[in-house]
N, C-alpha and C. Protein backbone atom coordinates (compact mmCIF):
# COMPACT_ATOMS: atom_id res chain seq x y z
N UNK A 1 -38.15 -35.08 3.39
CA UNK A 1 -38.29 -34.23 4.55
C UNK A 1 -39.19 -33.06 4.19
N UNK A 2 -40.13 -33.00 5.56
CA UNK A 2 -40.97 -31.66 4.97
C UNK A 2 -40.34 -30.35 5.59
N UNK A 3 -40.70 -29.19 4.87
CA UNK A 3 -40.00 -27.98 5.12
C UNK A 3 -41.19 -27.27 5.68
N UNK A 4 -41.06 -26.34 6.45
CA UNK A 4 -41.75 -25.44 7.46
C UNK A 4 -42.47 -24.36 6.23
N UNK A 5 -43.46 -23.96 6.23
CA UNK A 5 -44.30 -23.16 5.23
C UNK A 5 -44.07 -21.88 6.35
N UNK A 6 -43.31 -21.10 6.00
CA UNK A 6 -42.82 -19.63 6.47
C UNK A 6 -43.41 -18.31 5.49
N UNK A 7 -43.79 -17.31 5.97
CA UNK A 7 -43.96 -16.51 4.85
C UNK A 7 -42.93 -16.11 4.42
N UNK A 8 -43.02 -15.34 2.94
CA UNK A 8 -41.22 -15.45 2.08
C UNK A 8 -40.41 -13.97 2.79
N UNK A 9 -41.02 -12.96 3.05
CA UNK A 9 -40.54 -12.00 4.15
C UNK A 9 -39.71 -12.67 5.32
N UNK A 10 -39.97 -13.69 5.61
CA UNK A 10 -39.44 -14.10 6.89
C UNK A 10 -37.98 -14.97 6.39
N UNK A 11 -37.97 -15.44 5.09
CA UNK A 11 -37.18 -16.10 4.94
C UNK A 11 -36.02 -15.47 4.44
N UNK A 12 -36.37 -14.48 3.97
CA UNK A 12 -35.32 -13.22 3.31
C UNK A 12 -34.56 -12.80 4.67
N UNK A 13 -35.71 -12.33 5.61
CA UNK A 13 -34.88 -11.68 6.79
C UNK A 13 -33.97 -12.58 7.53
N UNK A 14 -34.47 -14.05 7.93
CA UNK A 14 -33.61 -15.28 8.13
C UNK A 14 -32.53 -15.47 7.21
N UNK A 15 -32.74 -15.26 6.33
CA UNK A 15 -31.32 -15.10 5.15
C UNK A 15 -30.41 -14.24 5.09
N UNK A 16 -31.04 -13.00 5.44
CA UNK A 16 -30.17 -11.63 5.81
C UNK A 16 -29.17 -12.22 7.05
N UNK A 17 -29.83 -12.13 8.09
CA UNK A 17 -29.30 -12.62 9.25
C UNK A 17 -28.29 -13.77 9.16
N UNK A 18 -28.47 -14.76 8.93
CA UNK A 18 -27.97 -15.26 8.75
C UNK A 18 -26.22 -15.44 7.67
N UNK A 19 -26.56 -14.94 6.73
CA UNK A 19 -25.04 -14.48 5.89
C UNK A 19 -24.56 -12.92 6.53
N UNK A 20 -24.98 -12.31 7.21
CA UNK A 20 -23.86 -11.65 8.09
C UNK A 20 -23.23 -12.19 9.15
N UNK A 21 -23.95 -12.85 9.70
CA UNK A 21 -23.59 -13.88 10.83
C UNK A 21 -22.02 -14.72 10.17
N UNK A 22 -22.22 -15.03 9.10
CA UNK A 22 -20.95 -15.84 7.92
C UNK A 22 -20.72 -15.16 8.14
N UNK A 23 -20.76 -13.88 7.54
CA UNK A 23 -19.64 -12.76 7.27
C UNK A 23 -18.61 -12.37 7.62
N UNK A 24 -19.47 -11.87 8.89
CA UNK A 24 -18.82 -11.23 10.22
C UNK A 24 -17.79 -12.24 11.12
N UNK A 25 -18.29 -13.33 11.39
CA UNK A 25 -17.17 -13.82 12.19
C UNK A 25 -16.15 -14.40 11.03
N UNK A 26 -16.31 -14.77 9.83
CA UNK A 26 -15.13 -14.65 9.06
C UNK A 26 -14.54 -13.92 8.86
N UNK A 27 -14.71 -12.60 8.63
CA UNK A 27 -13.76 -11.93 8.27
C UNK A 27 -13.48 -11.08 9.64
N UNK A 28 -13.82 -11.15 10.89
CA UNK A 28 -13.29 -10.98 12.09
C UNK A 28 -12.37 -12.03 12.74
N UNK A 29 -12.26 -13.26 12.34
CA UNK A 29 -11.76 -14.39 12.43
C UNK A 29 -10.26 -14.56 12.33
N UNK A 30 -10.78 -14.39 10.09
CA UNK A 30 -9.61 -14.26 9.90
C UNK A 30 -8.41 -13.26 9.97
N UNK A 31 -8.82 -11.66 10.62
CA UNK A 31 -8.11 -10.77 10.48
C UNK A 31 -7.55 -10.79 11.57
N UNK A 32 -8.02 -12.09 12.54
CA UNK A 32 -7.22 -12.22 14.03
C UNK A 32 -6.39 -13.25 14.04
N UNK A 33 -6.48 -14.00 12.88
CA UNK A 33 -5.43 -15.35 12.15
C UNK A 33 -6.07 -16.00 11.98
N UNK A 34 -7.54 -16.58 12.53
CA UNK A 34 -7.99 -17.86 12.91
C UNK A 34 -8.71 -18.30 11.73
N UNK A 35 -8.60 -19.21 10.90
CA UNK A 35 -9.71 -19.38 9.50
C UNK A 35 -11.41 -20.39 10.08
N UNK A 36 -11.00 -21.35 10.71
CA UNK A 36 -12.22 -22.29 11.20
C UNK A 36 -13.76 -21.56 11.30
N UNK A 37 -13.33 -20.64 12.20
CA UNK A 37 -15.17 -20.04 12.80
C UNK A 37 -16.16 -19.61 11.91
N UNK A 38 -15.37 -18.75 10.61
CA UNK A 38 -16.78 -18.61 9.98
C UNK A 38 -16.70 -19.62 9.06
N UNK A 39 -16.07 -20.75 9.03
CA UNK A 39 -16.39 -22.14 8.78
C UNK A 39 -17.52 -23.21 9.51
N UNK A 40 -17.79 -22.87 10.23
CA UNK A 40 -18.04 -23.89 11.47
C UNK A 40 -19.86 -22.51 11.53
N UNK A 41 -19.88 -21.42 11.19
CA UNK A 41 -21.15 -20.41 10.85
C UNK A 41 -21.94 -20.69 9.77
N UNK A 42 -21.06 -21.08 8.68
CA UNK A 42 -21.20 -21.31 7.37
C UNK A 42 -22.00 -22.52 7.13
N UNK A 43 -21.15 -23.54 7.55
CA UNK A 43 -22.29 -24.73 7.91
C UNK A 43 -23.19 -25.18 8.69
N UNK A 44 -23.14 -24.06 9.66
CA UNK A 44 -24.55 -24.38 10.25
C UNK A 44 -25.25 -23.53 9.40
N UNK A 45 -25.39 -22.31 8.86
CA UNK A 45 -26.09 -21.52 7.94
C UNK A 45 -26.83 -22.32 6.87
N UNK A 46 -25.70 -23.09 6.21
CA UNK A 46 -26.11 -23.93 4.98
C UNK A 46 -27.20 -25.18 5.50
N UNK A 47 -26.41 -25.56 6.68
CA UNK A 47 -27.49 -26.71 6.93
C UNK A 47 -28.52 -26.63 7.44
N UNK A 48 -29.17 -25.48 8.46
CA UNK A 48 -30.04 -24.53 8.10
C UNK A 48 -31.20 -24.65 7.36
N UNK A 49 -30.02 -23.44 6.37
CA UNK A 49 -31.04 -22.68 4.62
C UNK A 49 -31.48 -24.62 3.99
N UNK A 50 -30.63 -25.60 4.17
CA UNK A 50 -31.33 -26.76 3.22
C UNK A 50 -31.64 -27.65 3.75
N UNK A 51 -32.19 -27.52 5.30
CA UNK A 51 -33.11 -28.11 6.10
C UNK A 51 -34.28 -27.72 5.83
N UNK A 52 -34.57 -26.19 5.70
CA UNK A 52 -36.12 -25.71 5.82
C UNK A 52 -36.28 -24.55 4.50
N UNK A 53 -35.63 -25.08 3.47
CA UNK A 53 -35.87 -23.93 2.43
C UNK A 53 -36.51 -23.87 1.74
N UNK A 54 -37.29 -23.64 0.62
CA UNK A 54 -38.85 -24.71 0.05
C UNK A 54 -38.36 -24.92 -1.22
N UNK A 55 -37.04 -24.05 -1.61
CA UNK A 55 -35.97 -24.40 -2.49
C UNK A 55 -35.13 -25.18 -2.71
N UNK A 56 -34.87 -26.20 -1.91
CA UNK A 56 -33.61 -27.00 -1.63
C UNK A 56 -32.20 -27.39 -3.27
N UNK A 57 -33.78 -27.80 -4.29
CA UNK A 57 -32.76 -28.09 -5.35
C UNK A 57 -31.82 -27.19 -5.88
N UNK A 58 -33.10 -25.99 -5.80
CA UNK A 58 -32.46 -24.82 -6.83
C UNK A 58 -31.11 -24.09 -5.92
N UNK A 59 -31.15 -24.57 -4.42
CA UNK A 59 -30.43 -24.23 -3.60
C UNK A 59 -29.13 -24.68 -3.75
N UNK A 60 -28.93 -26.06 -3.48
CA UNK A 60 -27.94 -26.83 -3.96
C UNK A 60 -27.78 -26.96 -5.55
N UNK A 61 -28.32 -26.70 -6.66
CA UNK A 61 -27.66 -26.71 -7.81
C UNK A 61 -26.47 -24.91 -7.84
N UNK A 62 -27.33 -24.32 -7.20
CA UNK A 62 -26.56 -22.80 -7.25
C UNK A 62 -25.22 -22.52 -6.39
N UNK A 63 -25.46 -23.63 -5.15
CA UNK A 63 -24.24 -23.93 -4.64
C UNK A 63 -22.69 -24.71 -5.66
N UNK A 64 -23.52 -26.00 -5.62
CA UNK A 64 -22.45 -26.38 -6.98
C UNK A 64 -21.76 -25.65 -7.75
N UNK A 65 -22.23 -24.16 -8.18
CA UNK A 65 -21.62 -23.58 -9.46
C UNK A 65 -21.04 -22.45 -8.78
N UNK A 66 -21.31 -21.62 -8.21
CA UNK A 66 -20.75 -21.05 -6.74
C UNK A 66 -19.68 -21.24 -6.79
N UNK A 67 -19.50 -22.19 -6.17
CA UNK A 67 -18.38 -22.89 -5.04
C UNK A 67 -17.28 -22.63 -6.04
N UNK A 68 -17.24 -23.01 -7.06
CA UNK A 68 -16.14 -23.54 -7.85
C UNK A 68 -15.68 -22.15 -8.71
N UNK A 69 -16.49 -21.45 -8.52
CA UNK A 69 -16.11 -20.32 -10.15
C UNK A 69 -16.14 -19.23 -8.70
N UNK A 70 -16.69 -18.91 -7.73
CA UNK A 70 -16.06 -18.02 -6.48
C UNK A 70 -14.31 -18.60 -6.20
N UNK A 71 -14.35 -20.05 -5.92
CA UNK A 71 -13.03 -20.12 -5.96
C UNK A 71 -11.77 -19.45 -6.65
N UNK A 72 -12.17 -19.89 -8.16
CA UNK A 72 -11.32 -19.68 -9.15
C UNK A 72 -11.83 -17.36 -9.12
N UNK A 73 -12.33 -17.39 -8.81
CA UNK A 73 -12.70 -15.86 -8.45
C UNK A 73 -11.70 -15.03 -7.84
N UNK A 74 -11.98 -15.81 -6.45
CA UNK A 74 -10.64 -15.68 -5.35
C UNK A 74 -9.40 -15.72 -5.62
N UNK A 75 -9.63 -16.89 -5.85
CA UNK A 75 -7.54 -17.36 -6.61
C UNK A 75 -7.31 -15.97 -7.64
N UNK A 76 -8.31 -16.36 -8.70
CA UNK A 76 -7.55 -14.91 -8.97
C UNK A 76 -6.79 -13.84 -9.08
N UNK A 77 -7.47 -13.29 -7.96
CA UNK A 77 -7.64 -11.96 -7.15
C UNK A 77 -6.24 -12.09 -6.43
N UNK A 78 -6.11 -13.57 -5.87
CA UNK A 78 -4.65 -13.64 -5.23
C UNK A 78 -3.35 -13.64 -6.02
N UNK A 79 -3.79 -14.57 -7.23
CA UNK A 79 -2.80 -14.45 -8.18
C UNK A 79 -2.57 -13.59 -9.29
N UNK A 80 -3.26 -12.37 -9.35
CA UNK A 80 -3.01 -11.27 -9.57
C UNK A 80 -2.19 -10.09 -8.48
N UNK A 81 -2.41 -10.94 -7.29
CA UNK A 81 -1.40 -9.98 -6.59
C UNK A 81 -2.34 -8.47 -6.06
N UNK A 82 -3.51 -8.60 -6.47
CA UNK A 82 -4.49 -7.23 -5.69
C UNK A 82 -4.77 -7.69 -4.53
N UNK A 83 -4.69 -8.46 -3.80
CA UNK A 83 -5.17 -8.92 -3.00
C UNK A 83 -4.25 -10.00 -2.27
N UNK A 84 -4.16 -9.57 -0.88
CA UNK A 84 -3.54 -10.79 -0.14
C UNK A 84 -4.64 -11.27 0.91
N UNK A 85 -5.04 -12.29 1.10
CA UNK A 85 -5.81 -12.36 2.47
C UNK A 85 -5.28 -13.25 3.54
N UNK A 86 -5.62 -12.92 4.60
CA UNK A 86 -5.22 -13.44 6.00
C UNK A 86 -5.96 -14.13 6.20
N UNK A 87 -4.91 -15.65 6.97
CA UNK A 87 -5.17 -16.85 7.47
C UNK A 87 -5.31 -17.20 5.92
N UNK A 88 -4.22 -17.43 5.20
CA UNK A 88 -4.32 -17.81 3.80
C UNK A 88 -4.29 -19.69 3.90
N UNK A 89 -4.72 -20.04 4.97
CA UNK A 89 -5.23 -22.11 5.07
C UNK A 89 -6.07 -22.29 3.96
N UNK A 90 -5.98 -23.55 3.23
CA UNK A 90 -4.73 -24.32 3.28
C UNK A 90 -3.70 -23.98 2.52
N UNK A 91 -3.85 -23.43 1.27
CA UNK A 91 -3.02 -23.01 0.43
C UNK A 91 -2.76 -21.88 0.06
N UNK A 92 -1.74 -21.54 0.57
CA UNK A 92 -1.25 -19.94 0.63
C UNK A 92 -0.64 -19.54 -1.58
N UNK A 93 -1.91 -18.60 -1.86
CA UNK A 93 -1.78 -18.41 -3.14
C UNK A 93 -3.31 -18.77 -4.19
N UNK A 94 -4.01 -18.95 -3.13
CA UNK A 94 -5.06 -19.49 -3.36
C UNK A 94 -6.07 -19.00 -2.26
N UNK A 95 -7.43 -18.80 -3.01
CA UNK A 95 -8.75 -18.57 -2.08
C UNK A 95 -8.70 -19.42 -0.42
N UNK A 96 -8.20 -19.31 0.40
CA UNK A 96 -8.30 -19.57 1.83
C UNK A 96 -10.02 -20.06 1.87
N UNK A 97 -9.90 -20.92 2.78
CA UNK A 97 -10.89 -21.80 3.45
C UNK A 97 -11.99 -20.83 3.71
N UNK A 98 -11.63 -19.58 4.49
CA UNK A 98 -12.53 -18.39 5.00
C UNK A 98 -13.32 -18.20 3.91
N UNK A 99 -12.71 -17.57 2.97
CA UNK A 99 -13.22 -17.35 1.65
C UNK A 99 -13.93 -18.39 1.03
N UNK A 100 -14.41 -19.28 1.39
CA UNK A 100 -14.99 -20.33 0.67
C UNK A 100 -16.30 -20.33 1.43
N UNK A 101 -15.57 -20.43 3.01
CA UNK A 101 -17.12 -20.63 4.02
C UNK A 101 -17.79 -19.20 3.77
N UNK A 102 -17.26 -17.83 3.06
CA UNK A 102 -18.22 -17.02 2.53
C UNK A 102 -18.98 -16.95 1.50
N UNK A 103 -18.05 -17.59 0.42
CA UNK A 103 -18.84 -18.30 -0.77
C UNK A 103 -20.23 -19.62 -0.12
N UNK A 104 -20.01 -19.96 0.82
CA UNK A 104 -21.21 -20.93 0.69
C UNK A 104 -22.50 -20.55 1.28
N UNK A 105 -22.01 -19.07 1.85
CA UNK A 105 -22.99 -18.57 2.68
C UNK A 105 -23.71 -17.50 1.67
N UNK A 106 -22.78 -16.82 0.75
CA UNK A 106 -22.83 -15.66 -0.32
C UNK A 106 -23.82 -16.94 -1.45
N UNK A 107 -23.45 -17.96 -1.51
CA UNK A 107 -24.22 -18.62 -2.47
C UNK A 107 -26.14 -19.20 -1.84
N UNK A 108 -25.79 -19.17 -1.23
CA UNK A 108 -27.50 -19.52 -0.11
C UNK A 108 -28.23 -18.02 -0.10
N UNK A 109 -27.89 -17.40 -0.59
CA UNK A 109 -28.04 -15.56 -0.52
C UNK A 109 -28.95 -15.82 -1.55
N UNK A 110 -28.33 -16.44 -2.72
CA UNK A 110 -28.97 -15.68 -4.18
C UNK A 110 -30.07 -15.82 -4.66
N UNK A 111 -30.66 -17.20 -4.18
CA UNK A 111 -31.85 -17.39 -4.67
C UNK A 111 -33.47 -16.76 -3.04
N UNK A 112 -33.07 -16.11 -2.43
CA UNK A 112 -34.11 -15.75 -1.28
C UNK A 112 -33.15 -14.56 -1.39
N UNK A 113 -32.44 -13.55 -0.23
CA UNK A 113 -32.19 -12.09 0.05
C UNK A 113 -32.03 -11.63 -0.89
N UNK A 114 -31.28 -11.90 -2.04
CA UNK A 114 -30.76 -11.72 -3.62
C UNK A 114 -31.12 -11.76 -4.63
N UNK A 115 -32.40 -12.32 -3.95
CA UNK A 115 -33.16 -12.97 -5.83
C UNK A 115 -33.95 -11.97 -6.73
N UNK A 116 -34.11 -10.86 -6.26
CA UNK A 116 -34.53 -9.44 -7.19
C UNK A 116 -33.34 -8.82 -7.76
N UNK A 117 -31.88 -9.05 -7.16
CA UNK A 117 -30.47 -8.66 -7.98
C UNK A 117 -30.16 -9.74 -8.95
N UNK A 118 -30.51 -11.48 -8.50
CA UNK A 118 -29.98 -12.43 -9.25
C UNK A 118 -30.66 -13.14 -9.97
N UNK A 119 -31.70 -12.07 -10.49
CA UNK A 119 -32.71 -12.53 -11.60
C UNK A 119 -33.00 -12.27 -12.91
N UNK A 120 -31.66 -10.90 -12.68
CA UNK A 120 -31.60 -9.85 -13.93
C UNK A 120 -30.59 -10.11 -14.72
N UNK A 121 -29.98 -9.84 -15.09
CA UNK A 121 -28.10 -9.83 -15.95
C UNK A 121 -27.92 -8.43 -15.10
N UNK A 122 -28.67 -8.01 -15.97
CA UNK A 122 -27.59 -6.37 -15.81
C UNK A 122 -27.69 -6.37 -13.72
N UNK A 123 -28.38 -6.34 -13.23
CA UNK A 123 -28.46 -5.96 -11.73
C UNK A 123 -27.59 -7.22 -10.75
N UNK A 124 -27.36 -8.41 -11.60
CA UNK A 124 -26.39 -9.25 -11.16
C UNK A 124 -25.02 -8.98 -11.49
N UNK A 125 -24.59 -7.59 -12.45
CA UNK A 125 -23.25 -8.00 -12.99
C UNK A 125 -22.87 -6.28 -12.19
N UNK A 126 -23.95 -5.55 -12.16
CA UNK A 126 -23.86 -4.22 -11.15
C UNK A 126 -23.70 -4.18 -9.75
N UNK A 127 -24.30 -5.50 -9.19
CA UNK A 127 -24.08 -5.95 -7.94
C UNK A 127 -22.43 -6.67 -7.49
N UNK A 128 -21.91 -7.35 -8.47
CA UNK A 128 -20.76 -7.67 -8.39
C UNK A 128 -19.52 -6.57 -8.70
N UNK A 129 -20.17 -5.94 -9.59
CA UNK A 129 -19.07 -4.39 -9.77
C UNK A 129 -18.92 -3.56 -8.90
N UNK A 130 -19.85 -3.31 -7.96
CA UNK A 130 -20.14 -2.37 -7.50
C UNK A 130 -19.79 -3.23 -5.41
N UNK A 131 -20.10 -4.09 -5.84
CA UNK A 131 -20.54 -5.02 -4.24
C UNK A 131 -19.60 -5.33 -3.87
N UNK A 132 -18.56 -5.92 -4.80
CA UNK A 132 -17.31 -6.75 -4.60
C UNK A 132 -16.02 -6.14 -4.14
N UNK A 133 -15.99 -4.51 -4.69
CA UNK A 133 -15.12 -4.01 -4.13
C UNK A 133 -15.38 -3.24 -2.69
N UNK A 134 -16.74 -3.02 -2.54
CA UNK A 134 -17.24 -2.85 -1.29
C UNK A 134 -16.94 -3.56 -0.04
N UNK A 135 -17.07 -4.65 -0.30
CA UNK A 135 -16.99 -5.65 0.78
C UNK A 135 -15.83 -5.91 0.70
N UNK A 136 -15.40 -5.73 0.09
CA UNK A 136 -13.48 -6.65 0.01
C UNK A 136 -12.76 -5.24 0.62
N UNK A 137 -13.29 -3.97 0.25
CA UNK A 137 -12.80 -3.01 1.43
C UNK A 137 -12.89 -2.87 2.82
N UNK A 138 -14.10 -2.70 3.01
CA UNK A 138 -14.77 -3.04 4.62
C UNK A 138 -14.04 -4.21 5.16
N UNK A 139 -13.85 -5.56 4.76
CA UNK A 139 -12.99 -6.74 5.40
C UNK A 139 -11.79 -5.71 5.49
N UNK A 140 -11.18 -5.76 4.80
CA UNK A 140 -9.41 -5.00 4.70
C UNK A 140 -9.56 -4.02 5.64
N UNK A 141 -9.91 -2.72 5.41
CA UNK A 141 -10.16 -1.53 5.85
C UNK A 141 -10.24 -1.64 7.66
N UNK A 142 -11.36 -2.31 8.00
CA UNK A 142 -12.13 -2.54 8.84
C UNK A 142 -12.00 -3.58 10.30
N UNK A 143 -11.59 -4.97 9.32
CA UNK A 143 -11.35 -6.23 10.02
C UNK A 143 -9.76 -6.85 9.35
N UNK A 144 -8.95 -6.05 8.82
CA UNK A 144 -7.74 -6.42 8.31
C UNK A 144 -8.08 -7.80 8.01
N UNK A 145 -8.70 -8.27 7.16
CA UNK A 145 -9.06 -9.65 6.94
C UNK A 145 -8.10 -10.38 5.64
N UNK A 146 -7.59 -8.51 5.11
CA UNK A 146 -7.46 -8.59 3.83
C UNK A 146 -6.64 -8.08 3.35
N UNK A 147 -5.24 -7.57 2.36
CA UNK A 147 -4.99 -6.03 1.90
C UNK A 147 -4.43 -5.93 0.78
N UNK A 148 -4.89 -4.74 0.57
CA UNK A 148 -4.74 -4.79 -0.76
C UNK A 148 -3.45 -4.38 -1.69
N UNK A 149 -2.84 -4.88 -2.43
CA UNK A 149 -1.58 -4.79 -2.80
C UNK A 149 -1.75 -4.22 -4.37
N UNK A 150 -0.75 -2.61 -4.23
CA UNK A 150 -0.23 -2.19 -5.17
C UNK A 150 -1.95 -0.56 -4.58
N UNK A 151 -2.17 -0.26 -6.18
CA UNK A 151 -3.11 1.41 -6.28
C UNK A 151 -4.63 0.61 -5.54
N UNK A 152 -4.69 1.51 -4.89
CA UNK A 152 -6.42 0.93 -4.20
C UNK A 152 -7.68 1.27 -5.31
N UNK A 153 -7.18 2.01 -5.93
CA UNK A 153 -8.18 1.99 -7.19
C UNK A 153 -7.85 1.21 -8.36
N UNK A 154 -6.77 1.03 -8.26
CA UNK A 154 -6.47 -0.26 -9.50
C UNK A 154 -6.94 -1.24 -9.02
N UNK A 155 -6.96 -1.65 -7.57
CA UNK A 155 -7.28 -2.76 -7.05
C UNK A 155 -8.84 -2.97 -7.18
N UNK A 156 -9.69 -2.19 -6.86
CA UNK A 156 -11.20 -1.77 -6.21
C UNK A 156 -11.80 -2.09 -8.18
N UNK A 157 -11.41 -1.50 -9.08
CA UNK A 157 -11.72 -2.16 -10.49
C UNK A 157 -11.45 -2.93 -10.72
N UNK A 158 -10.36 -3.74 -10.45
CA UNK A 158 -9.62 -5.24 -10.57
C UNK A 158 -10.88 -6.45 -10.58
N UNK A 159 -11.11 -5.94 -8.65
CA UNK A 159 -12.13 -6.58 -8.20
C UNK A 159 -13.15 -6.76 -8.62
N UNK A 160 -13.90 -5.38 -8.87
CA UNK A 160 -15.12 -5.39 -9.70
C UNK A 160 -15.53 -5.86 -10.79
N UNK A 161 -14.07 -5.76 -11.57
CA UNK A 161 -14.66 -6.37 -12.81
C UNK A 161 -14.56 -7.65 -12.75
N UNK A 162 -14.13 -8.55 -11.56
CA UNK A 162 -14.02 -9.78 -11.35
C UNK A 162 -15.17 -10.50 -11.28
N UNK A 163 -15.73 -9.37 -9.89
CA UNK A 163 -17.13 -10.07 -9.66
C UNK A 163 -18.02 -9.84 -10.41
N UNK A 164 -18.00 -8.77 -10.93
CA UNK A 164 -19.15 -8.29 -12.09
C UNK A 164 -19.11 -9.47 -12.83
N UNK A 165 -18.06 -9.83 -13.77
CA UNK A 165 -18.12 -11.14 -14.62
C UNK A 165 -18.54 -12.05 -13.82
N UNK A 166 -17.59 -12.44 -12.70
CA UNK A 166 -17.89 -14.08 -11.64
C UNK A 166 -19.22 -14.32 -11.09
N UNK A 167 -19.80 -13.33 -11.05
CA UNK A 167 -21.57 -13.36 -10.49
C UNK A 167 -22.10 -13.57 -12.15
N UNK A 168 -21.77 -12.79 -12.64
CA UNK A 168 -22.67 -12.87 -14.17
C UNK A 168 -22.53 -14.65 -14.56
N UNK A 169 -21.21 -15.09 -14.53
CA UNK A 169 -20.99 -16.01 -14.75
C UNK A 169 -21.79 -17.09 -14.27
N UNK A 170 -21.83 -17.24 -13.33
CA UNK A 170 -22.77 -17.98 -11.56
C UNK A 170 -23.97 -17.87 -12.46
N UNK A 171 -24.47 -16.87 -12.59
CA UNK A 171 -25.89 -16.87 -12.83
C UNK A 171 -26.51 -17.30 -14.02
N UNK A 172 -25.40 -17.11 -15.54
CA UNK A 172 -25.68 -17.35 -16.57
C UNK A 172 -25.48 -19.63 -16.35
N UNK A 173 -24.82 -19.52 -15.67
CA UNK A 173 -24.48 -20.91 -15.42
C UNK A 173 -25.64 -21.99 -14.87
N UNK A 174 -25.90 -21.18 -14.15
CA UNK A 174 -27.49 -21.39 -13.05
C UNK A 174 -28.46 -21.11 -13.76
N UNK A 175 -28.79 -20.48 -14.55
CA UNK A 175 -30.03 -20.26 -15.38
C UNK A 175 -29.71 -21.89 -16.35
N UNK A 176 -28.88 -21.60 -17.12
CA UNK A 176 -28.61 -22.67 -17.97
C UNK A 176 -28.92 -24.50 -17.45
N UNK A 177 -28.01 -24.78 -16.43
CA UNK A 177 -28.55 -25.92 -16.13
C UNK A 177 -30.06 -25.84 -15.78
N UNK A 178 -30.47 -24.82 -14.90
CA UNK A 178 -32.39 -24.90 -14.76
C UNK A 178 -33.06 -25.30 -15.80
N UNK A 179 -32.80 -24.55 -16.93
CA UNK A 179 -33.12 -25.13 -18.47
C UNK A 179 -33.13 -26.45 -18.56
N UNK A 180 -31.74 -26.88 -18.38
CA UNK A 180 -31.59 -28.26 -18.59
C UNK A 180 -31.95 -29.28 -18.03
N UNK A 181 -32.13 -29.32 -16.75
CA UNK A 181 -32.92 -29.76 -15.90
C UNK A 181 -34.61 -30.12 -16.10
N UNK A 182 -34.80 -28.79 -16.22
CA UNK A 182 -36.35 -28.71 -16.59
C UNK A 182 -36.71 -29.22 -18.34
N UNK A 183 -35.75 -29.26 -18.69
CA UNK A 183 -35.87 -30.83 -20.39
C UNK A 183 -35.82 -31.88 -20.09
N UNK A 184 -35.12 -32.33 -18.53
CA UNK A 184 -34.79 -33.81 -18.47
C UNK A 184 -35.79 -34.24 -17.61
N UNK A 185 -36.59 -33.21 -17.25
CA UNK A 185 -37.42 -33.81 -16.21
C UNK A 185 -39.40 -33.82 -17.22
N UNK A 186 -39.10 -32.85 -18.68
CA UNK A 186 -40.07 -32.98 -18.65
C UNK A 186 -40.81 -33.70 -20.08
């Protein structure tokens, strides 16, 4: 399939747009009970970003590693008890569905809106320190999507140092297979 030759400004801003679009009706969604919608955003987003991206592989290999280490991110966060989130489907104790359709939208981010934060170490592991408790406030705070259980500053470092590692992680992971990839192919 051929992909649309866009200038890369346009694709960033389509990318912007687009993962608030996730965002927002997820975590407006779920703070009203409902988990599906920014499910049902998410994949049209994704299918989308890897219909017309000029990235597709590097797209879907970054998804792959994403998906799974945001999960175990999430869970976490739950099973540490800093964090409860609403519309906890399917498995209450565990990263909720919502949380995933943000991971797939947060993962289509990194390589276009993100890719001057997720190119660095240090500005990928500052972005998660600094980002993670941001946004996980604003949901809570904002869209009760979320709340936070026990000191809000014990919680807000909890987080950070979650994502700080869990993005570092993502990325050191994603660099690595590219490597590997690019041996098997050449």
């Amino acid at each position: 399939m051929n992909t649309i030759k866009l200038p890369p400004w346009t694709w960033t801003v389509l990318n912007v747009i687009g993962f608030q679009a996730v965002w927002l009706v997820s975590v407006i969604s779920a703070g009203r009970g409902v988990w599906w919608p920014g499910l049902v955003v998410a994949a049209v987003f994704a299918v989308l970003t890897l219909a017309f991206t000029p990235e597709r592989h590097r797209d879907l290999r970054t998804l792959c590693i994403a998906l799974p280490v945001g999960f175990a991110m999430d869970s976490i966060l739950v099973q540490s008890q800093c964090l409860q989130f609403a519309s906890p489907y399917p498995i209450p104790g565990l990263a909720p569905i919502w949380i995933m359709a943000l991971w797939l939208g947060f993962a289509l981010t990194l390589n276009h809106s993100l890719r001057s934060i997720y190119a660095k170490a240090l500005p990928t592991f500052l972005f998660g320190l600094l980002g993670g408790p941001v946004a996980y406030g604003i949901a809570s705070m904002r869209f009760e999507a979320m709340s936070i259980q026990g000191g809000t500053l014990q919680c807000a470092i909890w987080v950070g140092l979650v994502w700080g590692f869990g993005l570092s992680a993502i990325r050191w992971i994603d660099l690595r297979s590219s490597l590997f990839t690019k041996g098997q192919t050449a």
